[in-house]
PDB file of N, CA and C in Angstrom:
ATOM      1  N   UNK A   1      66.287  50.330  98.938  1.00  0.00           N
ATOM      2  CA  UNK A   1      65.852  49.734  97.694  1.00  0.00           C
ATOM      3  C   UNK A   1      66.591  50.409  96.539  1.00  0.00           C
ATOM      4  N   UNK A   2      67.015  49.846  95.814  1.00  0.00           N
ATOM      5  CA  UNK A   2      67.851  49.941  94.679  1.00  0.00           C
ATOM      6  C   UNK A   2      67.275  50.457  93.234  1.00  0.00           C
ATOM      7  N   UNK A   3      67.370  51.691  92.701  1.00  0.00           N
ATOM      8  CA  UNK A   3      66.149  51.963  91.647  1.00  0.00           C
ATOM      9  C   UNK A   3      66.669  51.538  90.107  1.00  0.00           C
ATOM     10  N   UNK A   4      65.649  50.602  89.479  1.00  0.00           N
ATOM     11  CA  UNK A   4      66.487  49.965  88.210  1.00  0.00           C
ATOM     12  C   UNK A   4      67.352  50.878  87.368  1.00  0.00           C
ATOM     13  N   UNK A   5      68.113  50.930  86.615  1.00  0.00           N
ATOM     14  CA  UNK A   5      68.865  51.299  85.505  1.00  0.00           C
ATOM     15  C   UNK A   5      67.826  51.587  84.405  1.00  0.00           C
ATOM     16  N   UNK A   6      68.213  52.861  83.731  1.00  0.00           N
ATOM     17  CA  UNK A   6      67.406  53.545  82.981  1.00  0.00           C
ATOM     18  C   UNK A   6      67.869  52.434  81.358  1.00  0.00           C
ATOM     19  N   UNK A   7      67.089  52.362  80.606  1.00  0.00           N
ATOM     20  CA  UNK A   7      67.722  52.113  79.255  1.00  0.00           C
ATOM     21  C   UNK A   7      68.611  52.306  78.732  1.00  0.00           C
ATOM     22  N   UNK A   8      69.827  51.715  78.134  1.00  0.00           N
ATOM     23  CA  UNK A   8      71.045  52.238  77.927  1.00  0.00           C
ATOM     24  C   UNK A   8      71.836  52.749  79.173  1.00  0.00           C
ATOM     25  N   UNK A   9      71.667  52.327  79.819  1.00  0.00           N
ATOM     26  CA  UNK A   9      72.507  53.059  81.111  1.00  0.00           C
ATOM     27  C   UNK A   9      74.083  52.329  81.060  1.00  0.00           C
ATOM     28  N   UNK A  10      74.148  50.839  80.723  1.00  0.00           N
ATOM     29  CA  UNK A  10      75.413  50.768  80.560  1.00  0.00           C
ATOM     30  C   UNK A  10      76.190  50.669  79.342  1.00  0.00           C
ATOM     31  N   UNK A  11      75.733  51.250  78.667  1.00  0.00           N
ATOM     32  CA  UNK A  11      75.568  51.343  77.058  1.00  0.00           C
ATOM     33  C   UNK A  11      76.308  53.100  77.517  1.00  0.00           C
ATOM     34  N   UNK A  12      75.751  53.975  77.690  1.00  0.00           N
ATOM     35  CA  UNK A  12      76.352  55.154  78.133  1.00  0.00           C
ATOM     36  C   UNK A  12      77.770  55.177  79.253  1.00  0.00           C
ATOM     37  N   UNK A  13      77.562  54.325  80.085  1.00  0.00           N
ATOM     38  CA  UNK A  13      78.796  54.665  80.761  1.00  0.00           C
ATOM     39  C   UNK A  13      80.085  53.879  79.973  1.00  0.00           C
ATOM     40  N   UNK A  14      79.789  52.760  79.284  1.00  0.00           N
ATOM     41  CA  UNK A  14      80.772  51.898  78.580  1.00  0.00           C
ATOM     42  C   UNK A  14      81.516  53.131  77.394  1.00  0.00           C
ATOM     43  N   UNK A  15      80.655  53.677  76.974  1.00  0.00           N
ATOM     44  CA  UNK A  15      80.923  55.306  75.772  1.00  0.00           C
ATOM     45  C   UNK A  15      81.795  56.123  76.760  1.00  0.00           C
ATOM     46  N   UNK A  16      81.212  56.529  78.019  1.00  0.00           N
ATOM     47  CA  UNK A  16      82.216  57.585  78.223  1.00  0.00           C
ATOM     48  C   UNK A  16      83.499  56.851  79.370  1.00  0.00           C
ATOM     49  N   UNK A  17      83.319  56.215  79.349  1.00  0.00           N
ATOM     50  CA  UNK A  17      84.933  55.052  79.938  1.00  0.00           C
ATOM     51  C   UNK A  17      85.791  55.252  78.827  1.00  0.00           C
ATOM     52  N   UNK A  18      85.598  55.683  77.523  1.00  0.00           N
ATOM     53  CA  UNK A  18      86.107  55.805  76.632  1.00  0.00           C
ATOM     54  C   UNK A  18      87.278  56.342  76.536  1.00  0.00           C
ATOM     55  N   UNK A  19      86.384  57.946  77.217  1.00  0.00           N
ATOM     56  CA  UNK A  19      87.212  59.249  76.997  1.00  0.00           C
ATOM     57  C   UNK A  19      88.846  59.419  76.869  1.00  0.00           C
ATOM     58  N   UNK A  20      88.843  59.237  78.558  1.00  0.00           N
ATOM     59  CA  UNK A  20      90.464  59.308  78.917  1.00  0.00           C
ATOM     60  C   UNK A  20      91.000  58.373  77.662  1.00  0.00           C
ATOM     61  N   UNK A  21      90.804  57.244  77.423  1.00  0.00           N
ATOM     62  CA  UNK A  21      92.063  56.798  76.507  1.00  0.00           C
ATOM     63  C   UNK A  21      91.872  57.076  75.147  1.00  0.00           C
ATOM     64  N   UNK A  22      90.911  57.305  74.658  1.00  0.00           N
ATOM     65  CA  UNK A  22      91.034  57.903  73.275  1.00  0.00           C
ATOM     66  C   UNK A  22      91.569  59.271  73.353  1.00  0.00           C
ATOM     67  N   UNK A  23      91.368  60.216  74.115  1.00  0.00           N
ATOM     68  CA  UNK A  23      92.138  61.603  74.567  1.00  0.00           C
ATOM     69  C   UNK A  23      93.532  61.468  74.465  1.00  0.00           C
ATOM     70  N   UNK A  24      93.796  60.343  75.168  1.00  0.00           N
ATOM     71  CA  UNK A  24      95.128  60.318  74.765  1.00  0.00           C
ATOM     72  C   UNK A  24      96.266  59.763  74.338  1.00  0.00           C
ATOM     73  N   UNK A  25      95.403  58.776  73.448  1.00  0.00           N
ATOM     74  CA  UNK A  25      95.516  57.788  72.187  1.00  0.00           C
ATOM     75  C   UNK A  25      96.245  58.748  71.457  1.00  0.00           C
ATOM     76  N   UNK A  26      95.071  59.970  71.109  1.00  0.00           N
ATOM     77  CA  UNK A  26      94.812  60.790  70.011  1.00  0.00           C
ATOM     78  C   UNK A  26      96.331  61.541  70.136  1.00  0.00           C
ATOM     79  N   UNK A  27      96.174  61.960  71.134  1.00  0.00           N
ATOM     80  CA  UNK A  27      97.409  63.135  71.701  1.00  0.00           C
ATOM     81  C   UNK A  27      98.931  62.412  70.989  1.00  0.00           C
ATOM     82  N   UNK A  28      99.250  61.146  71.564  1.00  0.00           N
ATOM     83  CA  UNK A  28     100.095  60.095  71.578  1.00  0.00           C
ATOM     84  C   UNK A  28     100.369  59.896  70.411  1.00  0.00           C
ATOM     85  N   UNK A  29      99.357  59.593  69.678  1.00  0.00           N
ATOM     86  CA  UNK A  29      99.908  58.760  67.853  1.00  0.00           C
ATOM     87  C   UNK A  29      99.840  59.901  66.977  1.00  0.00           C
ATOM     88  N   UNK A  30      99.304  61.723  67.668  1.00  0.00           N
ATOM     89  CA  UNK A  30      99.998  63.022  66.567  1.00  0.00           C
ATOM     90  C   UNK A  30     101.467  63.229  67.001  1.00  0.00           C
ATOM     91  N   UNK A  31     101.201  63.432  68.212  1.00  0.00           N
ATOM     92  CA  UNK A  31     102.763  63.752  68.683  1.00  0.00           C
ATOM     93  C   UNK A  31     104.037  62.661  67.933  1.00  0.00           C
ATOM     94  N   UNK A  32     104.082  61.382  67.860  1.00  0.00           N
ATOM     95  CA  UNK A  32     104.816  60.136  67.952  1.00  0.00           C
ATOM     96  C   UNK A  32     105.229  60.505  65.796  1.00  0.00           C
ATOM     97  N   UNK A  33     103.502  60.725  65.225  1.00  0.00           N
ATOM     98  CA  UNK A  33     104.029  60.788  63.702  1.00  0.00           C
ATOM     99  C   UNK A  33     104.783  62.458  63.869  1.00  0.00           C
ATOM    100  N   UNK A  34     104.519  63.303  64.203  1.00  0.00           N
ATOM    101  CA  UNK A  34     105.460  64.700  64.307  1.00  0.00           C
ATOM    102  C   UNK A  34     106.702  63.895  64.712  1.00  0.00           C
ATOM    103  N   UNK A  35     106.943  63.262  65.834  1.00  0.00           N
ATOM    104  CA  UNK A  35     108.592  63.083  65.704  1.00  0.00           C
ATOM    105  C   UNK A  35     109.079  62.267  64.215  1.00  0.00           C
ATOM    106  N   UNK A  36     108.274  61.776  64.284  1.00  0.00           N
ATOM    107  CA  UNK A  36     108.935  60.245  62.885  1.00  0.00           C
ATOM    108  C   UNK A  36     108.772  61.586  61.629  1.00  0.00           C
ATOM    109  N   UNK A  37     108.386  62.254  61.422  1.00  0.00           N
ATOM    110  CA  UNK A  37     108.213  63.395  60.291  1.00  0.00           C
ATOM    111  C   UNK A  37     109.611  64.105  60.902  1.00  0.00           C
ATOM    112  N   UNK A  38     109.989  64.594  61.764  1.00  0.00           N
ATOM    113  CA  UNK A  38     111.113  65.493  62.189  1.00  0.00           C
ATOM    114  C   UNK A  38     112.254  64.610  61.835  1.00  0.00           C
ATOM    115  N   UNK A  39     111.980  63.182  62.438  1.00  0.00           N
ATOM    116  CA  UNK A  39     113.284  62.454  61.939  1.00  0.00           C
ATOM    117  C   UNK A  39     113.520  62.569  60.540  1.00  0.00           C
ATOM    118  N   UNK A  40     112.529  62.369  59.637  1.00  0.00           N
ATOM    119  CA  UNK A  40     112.727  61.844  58.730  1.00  0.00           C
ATOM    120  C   UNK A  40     113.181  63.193  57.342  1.00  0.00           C
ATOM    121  N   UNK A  41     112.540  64.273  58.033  1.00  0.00           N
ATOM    122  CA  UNK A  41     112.644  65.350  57.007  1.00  0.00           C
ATOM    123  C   UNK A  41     113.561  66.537  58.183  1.00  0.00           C
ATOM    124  N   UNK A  42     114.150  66.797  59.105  1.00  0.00           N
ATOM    125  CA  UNK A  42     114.991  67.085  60.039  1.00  0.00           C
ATOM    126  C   UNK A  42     114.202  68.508  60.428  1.00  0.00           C
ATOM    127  N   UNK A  43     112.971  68.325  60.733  1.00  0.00           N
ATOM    128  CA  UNK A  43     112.108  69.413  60.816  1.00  0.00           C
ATOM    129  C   UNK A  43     111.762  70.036  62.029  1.00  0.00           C
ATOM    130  N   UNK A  44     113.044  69.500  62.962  1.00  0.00           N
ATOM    131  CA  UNK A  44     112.597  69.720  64.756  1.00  0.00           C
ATOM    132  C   UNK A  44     112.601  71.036  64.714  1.00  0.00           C
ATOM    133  N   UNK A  45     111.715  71.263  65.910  1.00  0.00           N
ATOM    134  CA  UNK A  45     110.644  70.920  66.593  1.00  0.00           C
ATOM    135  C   UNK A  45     109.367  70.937  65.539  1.00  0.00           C
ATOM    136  N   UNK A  46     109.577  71.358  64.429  1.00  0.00           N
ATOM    137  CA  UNK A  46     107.768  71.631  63.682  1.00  0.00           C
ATOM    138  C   UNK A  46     107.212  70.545  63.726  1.00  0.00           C
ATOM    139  N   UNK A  47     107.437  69.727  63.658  1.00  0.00           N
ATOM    140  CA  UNK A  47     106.888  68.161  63.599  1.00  0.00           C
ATOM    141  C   UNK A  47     106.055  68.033  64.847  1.00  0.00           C
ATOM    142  N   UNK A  48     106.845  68.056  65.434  1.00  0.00           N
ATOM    143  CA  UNK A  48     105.967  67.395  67.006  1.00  0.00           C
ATOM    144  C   UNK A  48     105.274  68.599  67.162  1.00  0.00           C
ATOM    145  N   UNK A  49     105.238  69.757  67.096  1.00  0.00           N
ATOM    146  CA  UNK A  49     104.216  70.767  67.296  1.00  0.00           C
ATOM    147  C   UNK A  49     102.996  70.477  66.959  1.00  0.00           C
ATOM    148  N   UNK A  50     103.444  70.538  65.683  1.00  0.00           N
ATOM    149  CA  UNK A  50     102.278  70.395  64.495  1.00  0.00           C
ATOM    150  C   UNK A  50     101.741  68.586  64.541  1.00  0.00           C
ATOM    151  N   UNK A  51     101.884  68.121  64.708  1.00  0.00           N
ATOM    152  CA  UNK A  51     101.423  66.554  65.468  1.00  0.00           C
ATOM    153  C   UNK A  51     100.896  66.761  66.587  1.00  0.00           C
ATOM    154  N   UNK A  52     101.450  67.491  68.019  1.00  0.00           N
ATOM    155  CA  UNK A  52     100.809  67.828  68.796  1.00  0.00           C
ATOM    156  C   UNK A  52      99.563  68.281  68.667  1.00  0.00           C
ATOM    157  N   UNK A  53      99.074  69.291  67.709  1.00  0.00           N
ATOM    158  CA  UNK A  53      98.234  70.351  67.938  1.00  0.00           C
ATOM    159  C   UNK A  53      97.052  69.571  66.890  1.00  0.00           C
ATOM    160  N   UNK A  54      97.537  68.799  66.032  1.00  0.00           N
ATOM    161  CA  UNK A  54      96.292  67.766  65.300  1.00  0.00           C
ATOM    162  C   UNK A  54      95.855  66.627  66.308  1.00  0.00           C
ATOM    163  N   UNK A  55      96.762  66.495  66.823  1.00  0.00           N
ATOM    164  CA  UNK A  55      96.362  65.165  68.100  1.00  0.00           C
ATOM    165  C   UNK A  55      95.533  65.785  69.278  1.00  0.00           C
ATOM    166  N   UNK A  56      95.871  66.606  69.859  1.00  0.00           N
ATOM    167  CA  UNK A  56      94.843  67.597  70.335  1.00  0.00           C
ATOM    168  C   UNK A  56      93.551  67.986  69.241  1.00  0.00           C
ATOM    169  N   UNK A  57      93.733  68.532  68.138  1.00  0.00           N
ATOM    170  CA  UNK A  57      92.052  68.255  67.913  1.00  0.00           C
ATOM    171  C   UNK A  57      91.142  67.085  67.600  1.00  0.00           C
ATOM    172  N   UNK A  58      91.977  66.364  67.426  1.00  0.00           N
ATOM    173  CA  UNK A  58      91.349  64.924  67.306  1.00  0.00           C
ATOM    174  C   UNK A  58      91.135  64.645  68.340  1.00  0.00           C
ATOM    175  N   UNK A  59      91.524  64.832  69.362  1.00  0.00           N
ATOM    176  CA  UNK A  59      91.023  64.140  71.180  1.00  0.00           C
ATOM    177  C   UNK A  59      89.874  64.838  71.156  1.00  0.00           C
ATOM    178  N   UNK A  60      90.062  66.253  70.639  1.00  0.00           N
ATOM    179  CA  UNK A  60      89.120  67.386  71.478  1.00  0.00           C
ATOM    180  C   UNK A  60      87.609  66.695  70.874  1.00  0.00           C
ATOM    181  N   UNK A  61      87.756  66.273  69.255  1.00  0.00           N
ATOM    182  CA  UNK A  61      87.097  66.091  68.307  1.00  0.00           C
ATOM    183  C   UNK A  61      86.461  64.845  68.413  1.00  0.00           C
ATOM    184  N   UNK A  62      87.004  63.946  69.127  1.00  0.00           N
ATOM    185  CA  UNK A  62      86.438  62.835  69.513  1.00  0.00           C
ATOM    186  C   UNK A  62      85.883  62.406  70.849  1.00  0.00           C
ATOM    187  N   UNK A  63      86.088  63.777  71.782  1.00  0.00           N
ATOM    188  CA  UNK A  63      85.256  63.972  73.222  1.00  0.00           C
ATOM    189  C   UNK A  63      83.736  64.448  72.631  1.00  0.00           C
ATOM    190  N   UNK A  64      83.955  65.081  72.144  1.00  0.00           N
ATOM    191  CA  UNK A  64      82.631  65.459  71.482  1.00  0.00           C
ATOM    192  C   UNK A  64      81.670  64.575  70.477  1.00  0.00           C
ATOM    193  N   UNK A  65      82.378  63.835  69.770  1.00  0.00           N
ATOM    194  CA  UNK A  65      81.562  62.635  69.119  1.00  0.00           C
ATOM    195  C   UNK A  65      81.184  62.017  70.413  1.00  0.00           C
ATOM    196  N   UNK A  66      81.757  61.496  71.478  1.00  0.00           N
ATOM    197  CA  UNK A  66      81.576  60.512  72.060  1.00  0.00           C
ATOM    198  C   UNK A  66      80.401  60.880  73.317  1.00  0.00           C
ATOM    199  N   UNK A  67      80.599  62.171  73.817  1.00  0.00           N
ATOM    200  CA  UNK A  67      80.038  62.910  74.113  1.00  0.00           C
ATOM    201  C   UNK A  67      78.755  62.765  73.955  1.00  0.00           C
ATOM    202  N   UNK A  68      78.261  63.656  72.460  1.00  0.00           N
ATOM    203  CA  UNK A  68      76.694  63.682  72.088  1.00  0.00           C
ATOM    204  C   UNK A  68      76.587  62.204  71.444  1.00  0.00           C
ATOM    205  N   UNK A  69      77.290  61.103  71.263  1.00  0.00           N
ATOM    206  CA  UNK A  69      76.308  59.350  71.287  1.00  0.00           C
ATOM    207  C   UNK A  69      76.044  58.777  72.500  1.00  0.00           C
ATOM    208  N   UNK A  70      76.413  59.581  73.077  1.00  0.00           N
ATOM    209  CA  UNK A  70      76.286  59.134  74.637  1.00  0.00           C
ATOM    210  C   UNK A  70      75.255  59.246  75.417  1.00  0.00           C
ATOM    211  N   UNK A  71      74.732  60.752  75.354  1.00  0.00           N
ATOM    212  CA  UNK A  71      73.810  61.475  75.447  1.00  0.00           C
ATOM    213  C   UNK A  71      72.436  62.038  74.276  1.00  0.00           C
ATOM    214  N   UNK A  72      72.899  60.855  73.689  1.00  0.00           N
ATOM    215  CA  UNK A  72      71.563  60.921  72.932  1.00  0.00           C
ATOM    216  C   UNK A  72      71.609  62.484  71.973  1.00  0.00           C
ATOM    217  N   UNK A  73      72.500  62.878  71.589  1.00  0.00           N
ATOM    218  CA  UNK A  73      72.420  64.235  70.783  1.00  0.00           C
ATOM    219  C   UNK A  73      72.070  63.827  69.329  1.00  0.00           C
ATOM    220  N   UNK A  74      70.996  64.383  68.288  1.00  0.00           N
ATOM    221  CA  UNK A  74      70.567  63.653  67.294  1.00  0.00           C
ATOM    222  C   UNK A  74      71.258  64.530  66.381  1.00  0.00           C
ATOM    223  N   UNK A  75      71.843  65.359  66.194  1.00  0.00           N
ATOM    224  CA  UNK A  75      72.746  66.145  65.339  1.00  0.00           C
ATOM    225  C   UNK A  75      74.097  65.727  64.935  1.00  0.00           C
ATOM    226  N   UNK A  76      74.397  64.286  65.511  1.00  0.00           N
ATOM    227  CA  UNK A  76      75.623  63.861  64.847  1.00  0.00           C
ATOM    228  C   UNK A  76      75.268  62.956  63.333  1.00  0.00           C
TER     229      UNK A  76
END
């Protein structure tokens, strides 16, 4: 016997199906403006570093939003 689905149950898994591609959405479109900034101001490598490392906190930053709406955290 099959036990029903809690409230929101696919409401939560649809949130964290999320993850992986906003992770690395995020990663993707810092890194991509660091190169177009390096092209444009001849700033290699600082560009993509520094794009890297904002795109990384924005993934990190948006595992965690997605995270506690997911799980019901009332502090966002």
């Amino acid at each position: 016997m099959v036990s029903p689905r809690p409230s929101g149950y696919w409401k939560t898994v649809g949130e964290l199906g999320t993850l992986g591609l906003s992770f690395v959405l995020a990663l993707v479109l810092g890194t991509w403006l660091g190169l177009r900034a390096d092209g444009a101001f001849g700033t290699s490598p600082w560009g993509m570093l520094v794009g890297f490392v904002l795109g990384f906190a924005a993934a990190v930053l948006n595992v965690v939003r997605i995270t506690r709406r997911a799980f019901g955290d009332g502090s966002h």
